[in-house]
N, C-alpha and C. Protein backbone atom coordinates (compact mmCIF):
# COMPACT_ATOMS: atom_id res chain seq x y z
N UNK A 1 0.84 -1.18 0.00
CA UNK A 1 0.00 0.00 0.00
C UNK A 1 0.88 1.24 0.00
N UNK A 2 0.86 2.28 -0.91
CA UNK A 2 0.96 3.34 -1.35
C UNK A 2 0.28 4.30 -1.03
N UNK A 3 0.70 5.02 0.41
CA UNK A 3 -0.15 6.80 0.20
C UNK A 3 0.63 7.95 -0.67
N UNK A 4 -0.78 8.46 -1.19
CA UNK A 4 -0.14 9.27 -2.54
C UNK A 4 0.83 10.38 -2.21
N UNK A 5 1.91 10.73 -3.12
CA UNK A 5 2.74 11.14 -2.74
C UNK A 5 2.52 12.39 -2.19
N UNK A 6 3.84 13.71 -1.69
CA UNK A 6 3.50 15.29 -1.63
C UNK A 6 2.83 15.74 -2.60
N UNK A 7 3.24 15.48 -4.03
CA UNK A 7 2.82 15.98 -5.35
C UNK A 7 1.50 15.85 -5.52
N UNK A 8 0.97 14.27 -5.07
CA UNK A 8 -0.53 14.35 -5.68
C UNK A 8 -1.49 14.72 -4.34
N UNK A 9 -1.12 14.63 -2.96
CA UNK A 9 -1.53 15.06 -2.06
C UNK A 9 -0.48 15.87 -0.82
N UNK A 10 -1.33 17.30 -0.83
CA UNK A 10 -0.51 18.30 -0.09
C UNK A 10 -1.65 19.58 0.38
N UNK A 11 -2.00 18.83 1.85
CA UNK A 11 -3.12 19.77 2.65
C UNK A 11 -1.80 20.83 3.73
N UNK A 12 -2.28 22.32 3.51
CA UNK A 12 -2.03 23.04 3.82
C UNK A 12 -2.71 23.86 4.78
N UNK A 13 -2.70 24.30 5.44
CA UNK A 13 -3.56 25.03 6.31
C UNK A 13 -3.25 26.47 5.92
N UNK A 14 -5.03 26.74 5.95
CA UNK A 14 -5.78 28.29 4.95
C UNK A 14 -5.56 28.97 6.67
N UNK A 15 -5.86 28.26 8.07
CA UNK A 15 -5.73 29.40 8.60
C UNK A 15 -4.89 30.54 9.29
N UNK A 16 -4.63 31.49 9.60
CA UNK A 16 -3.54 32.43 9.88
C UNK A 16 -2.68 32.17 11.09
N UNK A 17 -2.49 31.02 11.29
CA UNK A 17 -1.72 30.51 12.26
C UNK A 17 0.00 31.00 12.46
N UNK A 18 0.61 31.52 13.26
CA UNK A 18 1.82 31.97 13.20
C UNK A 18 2.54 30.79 13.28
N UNK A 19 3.94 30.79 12.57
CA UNK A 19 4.44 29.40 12.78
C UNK A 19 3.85 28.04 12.73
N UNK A 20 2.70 27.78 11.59
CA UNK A 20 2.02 26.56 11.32
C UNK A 20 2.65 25.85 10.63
N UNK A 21 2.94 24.52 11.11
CA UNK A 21 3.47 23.57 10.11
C UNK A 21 2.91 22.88 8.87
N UNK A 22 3.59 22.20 8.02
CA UNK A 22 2.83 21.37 7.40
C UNK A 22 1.51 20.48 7.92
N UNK A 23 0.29 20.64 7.60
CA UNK A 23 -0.17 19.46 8.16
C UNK A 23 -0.09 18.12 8.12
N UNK A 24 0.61 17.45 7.06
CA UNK A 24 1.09 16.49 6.57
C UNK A 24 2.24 16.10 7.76
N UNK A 25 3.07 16.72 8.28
CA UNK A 25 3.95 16.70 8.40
C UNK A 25 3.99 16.10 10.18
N UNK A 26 5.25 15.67 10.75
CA UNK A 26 5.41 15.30 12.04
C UNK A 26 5.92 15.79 13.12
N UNK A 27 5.20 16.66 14.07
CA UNK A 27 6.06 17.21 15.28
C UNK A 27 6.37 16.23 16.35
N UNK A 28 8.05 16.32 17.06
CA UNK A 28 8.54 15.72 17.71
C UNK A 28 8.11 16.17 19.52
N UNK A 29 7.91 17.34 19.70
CA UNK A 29 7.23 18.10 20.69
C UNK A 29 5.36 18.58 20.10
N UNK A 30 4.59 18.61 21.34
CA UNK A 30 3.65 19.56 20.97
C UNK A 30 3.52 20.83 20.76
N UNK A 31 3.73 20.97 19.53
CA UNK A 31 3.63 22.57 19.25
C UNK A 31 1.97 23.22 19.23
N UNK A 32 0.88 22.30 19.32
CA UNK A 32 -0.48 23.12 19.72
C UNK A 32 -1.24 22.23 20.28
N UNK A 33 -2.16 22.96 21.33
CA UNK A 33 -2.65 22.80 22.11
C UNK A 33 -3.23 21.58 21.43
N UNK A 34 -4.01 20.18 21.95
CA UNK A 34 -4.35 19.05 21.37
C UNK A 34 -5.72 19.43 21.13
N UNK A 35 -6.76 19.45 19.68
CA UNK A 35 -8.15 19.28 19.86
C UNK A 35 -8.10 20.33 19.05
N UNK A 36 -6.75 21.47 18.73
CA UNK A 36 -6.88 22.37 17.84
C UNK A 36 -7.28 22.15 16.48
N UNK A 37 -8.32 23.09 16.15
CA UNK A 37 -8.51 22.40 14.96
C UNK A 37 -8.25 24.15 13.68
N UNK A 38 -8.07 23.60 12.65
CA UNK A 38 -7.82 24.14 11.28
C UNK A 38 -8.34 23.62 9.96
N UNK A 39 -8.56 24.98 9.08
CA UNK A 39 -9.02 24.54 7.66
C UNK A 39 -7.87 24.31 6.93
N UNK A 40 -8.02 23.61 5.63
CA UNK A 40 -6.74 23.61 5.11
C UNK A 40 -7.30 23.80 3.67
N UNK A 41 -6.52 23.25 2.38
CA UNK A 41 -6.56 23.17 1.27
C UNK A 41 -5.72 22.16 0.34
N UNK A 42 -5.96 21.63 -0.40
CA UNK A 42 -5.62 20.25 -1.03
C UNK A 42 -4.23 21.05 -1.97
N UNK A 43 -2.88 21.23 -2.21
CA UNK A 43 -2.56 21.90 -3.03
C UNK A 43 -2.08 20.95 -4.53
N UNK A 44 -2.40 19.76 -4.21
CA UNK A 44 -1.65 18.90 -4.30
C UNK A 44 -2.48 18.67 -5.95
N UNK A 45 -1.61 17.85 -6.85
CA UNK A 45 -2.44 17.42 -8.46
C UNK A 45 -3.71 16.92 -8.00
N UNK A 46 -4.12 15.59 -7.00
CA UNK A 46 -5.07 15.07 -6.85
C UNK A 46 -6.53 16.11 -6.40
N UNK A 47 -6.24 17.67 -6.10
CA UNK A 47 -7.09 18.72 -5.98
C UNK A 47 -8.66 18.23 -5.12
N UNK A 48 -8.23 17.73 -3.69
CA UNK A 48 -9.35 16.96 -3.23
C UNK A 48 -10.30 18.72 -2.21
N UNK A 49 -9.63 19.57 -2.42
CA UNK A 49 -10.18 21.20 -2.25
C UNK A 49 -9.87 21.00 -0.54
N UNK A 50 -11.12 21.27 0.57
CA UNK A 50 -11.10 22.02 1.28
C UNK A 50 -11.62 20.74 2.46
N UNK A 51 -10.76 20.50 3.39
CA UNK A 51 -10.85 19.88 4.47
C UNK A 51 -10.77 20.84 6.29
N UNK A 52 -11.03 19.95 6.97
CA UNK A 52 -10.90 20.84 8.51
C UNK A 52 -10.31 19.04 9.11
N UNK A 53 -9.15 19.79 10.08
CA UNK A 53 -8.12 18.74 10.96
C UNK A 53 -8.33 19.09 12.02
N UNK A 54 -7.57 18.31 12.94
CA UNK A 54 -7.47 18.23 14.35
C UNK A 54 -6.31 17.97 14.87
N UNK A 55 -5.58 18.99 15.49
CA UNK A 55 -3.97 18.18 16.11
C UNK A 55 -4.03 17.47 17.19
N UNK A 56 -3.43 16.58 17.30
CA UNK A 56 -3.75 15.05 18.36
C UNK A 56 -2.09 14.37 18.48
N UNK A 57 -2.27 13.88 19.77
CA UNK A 57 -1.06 12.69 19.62
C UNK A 57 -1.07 11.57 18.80
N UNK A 58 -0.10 11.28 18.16
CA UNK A 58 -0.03 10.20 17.41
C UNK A 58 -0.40 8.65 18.02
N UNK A 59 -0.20 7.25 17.51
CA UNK A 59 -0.64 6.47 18.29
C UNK A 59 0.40 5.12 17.77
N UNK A 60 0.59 4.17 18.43
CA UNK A 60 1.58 3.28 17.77
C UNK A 60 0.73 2.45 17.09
N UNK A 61 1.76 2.17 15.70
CA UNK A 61 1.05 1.57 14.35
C UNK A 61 0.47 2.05 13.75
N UNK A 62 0.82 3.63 13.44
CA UNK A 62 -0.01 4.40 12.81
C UNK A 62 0.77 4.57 11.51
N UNK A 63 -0.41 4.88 10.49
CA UNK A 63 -0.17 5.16 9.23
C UNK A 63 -1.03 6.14 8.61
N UNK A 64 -0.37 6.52 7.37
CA UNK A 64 -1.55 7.36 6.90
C UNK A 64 -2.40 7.01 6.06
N UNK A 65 -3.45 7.59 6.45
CA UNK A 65 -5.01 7.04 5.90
C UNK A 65 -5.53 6.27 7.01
N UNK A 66 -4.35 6.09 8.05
CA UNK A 66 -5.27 5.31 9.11
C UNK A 66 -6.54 5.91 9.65
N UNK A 67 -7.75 5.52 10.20
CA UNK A 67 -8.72 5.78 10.68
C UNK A 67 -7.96 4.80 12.42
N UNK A 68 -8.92 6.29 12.98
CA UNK A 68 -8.52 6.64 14.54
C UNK A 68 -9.25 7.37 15.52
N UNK A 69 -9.71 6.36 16.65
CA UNK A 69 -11.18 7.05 17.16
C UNK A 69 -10.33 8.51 17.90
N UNK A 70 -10.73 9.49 18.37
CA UNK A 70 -10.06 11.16 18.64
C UNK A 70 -11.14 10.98 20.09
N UNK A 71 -10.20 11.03 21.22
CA UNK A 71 -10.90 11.52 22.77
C UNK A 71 -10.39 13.02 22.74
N UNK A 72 -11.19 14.23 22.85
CA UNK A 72 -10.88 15.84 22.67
C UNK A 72 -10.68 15.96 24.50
N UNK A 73 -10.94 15.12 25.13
CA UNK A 73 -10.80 15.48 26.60
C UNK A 73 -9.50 15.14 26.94
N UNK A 74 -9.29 13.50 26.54
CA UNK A 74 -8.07 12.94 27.46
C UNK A 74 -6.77 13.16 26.28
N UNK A 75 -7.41 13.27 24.82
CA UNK A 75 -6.18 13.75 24.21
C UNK A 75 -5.48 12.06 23.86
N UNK A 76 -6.48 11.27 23.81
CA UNK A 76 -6.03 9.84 23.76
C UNK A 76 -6.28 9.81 22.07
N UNK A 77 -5.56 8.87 21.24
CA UNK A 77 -6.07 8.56 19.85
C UNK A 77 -5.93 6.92 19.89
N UNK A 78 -6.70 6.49 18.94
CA UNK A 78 -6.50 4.69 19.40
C UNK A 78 -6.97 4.48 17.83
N UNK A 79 -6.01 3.90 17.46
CA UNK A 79 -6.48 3.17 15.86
C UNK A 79 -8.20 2.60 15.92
N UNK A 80 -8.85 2.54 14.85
CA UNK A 80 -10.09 1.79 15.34
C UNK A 80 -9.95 0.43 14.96
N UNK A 81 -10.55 -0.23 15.53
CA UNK A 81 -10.71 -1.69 15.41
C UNK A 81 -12.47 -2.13 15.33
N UNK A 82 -12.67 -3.54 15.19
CA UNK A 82 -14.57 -3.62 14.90
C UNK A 82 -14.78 -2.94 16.39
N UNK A 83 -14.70 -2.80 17.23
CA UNK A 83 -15.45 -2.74 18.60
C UNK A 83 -15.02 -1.14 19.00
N UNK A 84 -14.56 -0.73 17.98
CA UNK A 84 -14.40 1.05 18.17
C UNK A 84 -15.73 1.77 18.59
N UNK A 85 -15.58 2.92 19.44
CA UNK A 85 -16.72 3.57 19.82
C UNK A 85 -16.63 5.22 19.55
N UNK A 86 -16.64 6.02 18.97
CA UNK A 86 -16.56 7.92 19.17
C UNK A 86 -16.07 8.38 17.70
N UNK A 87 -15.62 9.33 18.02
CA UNK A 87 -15.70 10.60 16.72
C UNK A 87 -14.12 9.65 16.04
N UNK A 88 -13.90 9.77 14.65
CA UNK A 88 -12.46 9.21 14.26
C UNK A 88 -11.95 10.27 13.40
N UNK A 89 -10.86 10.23 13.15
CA UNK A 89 -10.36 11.20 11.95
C UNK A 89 -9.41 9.98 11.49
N UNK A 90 -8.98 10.71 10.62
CA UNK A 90 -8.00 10.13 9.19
C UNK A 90 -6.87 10.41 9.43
N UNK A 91 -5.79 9.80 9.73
CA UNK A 91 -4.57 10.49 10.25
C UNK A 91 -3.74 11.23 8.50
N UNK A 92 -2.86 11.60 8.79
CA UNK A 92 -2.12 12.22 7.68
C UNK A 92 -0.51 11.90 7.54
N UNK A 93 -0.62 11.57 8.66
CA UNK A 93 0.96 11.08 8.78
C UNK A 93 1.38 10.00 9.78
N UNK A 94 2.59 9.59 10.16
CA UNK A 94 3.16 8.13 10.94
C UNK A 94 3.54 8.84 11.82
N UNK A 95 2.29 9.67 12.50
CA UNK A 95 2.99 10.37 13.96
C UNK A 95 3.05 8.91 15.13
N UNK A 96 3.77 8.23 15.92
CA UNK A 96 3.39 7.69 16.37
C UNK A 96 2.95 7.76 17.84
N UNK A 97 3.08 7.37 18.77
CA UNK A 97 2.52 8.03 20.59
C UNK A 97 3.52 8.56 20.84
N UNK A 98 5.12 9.23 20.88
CA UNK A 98 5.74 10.04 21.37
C UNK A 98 5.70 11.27 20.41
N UNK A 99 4.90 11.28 19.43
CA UNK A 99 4.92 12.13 18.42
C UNK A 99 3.57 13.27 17.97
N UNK A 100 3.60 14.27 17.07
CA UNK A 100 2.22 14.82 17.45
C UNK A 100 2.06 15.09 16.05
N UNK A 101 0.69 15.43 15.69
CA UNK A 101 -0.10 15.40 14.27
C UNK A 101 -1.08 15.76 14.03
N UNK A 102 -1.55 15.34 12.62
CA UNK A 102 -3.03 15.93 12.26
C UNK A 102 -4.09 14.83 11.75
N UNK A 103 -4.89 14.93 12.23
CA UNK A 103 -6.12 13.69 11.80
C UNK A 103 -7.19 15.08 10.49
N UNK A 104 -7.60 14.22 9.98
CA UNK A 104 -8.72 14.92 9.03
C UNK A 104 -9.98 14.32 9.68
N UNK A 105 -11.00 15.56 9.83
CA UNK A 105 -12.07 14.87 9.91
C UNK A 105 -13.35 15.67 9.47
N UNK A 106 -13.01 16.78 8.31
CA UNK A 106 -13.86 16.81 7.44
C UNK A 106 -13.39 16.67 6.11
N UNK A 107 -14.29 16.81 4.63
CA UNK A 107 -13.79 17.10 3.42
C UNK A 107 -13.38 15.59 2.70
N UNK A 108 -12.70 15.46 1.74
CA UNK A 108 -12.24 14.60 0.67
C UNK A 108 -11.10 13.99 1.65
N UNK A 109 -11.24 12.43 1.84
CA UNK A 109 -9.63 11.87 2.48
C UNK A 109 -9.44 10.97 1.89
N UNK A 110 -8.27 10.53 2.11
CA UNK A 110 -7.75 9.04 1.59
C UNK A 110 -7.68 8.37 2.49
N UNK A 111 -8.47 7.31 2.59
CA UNK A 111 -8.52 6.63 3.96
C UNK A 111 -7.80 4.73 3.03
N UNK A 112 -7.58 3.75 4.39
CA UNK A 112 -7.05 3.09 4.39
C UNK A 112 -7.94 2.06 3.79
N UNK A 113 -8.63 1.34 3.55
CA UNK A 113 -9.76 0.52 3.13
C UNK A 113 -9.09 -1.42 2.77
N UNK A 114 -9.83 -2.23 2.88
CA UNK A 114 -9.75 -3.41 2.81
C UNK A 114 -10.74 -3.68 1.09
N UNK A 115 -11.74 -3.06 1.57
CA UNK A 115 -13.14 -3.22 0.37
C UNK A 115 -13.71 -1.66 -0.04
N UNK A 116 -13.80 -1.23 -1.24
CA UNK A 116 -14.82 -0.16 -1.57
C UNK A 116 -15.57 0.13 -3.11
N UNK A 117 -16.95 0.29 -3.11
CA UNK A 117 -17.52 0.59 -3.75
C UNK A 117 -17.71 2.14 -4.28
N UNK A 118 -17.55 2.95 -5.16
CA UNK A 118 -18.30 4.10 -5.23
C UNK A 118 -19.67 3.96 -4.44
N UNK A 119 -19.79 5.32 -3.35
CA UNK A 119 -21.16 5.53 -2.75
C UNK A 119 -21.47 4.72 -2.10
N UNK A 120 -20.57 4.19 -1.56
CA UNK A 120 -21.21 3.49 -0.37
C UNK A 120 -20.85 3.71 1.29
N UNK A 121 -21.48 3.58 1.72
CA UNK A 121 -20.77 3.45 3.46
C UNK A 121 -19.65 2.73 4.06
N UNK A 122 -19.18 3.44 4.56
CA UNK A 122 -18.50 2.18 5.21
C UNK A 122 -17.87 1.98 6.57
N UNK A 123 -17.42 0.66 7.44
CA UNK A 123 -17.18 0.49 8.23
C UNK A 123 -16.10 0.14 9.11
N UNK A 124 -16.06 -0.07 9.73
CA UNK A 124 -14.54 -0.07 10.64
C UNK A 124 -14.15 -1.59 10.91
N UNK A 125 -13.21 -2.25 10.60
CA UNK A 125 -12.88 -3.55 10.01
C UNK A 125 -12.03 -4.00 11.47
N UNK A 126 -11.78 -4.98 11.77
CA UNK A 126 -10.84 -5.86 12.85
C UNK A 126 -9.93 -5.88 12.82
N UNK A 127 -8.79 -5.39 11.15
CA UNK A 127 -7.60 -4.60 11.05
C UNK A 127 -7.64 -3.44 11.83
N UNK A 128 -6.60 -3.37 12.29
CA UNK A 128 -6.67 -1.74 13.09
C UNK A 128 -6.25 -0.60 12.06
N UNK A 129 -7.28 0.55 12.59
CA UNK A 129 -7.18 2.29 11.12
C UNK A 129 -7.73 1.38 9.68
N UNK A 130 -8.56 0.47 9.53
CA UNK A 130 -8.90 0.35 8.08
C UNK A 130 -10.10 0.16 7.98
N UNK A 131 -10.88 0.62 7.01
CA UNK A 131 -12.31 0.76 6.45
C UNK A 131 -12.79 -0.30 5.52
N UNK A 132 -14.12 -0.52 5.24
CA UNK A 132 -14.32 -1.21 4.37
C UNK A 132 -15.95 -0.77 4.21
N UNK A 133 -16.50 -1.53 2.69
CA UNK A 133 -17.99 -0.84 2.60
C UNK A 133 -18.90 -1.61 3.12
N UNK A 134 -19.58 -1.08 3.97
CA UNK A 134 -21.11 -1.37 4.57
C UNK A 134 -21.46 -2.76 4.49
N UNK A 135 -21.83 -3.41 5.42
CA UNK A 135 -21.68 -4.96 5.39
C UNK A 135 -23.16 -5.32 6.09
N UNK A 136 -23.99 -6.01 6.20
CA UNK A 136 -25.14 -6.65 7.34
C UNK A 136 -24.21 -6.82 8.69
N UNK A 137 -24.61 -6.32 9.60
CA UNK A 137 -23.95 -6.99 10.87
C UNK A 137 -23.15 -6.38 11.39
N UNK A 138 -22.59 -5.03 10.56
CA UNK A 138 -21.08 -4.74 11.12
C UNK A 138 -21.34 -3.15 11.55
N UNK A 139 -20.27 -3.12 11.89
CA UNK A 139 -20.25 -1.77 12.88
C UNK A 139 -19.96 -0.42 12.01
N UNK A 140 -20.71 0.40 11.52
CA UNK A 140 -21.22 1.37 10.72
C UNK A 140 -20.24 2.38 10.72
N UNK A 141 -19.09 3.50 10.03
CA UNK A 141 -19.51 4.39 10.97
C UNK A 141 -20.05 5.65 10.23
N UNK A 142 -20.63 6.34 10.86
CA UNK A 142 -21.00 7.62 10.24
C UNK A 142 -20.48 8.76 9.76
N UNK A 143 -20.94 9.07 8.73
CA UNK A 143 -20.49 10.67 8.67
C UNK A 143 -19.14 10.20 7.03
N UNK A 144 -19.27 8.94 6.54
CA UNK A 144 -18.14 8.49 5.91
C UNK A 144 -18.82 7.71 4.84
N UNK A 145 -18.36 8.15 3.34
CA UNK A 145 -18.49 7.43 2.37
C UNK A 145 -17.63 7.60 1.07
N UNK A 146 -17.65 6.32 0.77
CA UNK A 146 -16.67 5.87 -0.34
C UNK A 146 -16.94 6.93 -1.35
N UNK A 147 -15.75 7.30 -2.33
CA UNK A 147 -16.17 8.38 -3.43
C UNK A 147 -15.98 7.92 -4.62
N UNK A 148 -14.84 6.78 -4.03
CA UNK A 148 -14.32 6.03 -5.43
C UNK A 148 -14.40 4.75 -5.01
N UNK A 149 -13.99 3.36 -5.95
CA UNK A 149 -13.61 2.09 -5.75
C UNK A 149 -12.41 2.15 -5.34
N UNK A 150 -12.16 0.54 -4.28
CA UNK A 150 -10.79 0.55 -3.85
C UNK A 150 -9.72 0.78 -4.63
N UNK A 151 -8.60 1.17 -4.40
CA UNK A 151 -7.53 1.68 -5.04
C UNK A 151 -7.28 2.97 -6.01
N UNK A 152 -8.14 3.74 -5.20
CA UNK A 152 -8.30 5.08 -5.52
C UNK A 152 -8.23 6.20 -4.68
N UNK A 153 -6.99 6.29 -4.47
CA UNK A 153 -6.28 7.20 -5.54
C UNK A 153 -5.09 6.08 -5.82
N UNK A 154 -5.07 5.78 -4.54
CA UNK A 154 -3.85 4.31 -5.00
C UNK A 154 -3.74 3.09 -3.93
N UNK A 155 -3.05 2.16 -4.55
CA UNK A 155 -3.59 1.09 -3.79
C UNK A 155 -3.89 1.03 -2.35
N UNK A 156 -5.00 0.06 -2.34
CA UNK A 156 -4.99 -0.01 -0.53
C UNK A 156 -5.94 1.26 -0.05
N UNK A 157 -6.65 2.06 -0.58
CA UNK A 157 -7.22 3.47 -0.12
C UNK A 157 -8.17 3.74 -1.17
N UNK A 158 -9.44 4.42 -0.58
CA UNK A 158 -10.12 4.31 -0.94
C UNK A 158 -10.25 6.45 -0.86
N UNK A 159 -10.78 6.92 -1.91
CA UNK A 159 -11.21 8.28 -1.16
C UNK A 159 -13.07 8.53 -0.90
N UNK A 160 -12.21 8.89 0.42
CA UNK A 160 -13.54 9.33 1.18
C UNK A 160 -13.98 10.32 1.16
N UNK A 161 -15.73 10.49 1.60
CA UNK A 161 -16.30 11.63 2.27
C UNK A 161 -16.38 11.93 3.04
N UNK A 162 -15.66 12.77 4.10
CA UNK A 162 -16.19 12.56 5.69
C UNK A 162 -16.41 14.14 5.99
N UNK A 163 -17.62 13.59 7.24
CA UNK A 163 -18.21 14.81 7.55
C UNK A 163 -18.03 14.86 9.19
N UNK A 164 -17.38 14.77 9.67
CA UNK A 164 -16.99 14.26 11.97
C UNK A 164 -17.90 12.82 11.99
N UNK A 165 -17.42 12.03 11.02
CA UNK A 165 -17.47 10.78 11.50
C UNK A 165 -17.16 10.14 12.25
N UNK A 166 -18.08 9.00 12.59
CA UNK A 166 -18.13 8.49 14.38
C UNK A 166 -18.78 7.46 14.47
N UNK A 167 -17.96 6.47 15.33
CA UNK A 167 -18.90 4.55 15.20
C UNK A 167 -19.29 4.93 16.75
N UNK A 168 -20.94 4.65 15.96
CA UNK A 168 -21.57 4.76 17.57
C UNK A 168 -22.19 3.68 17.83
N UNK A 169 -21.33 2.63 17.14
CA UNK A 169 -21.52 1.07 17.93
C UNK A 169 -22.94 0.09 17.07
N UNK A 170 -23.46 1.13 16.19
CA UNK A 170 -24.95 0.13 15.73
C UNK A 170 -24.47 -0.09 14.67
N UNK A 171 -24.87 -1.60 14.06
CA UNK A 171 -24.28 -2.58 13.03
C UNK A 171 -25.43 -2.30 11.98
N UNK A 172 -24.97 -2.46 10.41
CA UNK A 172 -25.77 -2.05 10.08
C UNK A 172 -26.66 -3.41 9.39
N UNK A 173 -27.80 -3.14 8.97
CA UNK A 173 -29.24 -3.96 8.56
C UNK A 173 -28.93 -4.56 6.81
N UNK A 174 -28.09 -3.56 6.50
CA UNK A 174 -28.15 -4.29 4.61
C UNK A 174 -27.12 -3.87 3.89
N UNK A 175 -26.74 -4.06 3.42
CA UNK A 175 -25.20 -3.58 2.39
C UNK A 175 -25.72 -1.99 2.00
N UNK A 176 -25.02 -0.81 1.98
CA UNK A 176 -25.36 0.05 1.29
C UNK A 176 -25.76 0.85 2.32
């Protein structure tokens, strides 16, 4: 699996932040407060436009495109797995738990995926940070849908829709 490169993906942050880093990118200290959040902009060929992040601690075994449930209180991030519960974002980079970063959790993402359909839903898989589309039985999550078929933009990833998506534990009734 291949996340797309700087060239075809490169989110920037639109807001007037003094000394803002890449969002892509990995701080070794916390440079902002955790839960901060920012707009950004896609600058990148793949032109996925206008997302909003969240800076968070990283988590071990993290990757990008991973999906990752976000605690805004304790400042905890935990890859999701099937039995995930709360709000997730999309990480952006291999921050790992001594490290600090940016999750996406609105706008166009490239998330990690096992299975995807154009337009469909999808759910949080028993791999840890990976998605897949809408199944009978399985654990939903919201706010998230496929835009393309798997391996789009490149292998292993699917691009998403997400809007503060969040597995609030109910499985869903029918494919789709």
């Amino acid at each position: 699996m291949a996340f797309p490169t700087i060239a075809q993906l490169n989110w920037v942050c639109d807001d007037n932040l003094l000394g803002q880093r890449p969002l892509m990118g990995i701080d070794t200290v916390q440079l902002q407060p955790y839960g901060r959040r920012v707009r950004g902009y896609d600058f990148g060929s793949l032109h996925y436009g206008e997302g909003i992040f969240i800076y968070m601690q990283g988590v071990a075994s993290n990757a990008q495109g991973a999906l990752a449930t976000i605690n805004e209180v304790t400042g905890v991030v935990v890859l999701t797995v099937a039995a995930s519960r709360g709000p997730i974002g999309v990480s952006l980079s291999t921050a790992t738990a001594t490290q600090w970063g940016w999750y996406q959790i609105a706008g166009s993402a490239v998330v990690s995926a096992a299975t995807a359909t154009i337009n469909q839903g999808l759910i949080v898989t028993a791999t840890a940070g990976q998605a897949a589309v809408v199944a009978a039985g399985l654990t939903q999550i919201y706010g998230a849908t496929s835009l393309t078929a798997l391996n789009t933009p490149s292998t292993g990833f699917v691009q998403a829709g997400i809007n503060y998506p969040a597995v609030l534990g109910y499985t869903s009734s029918a494919v789709g």
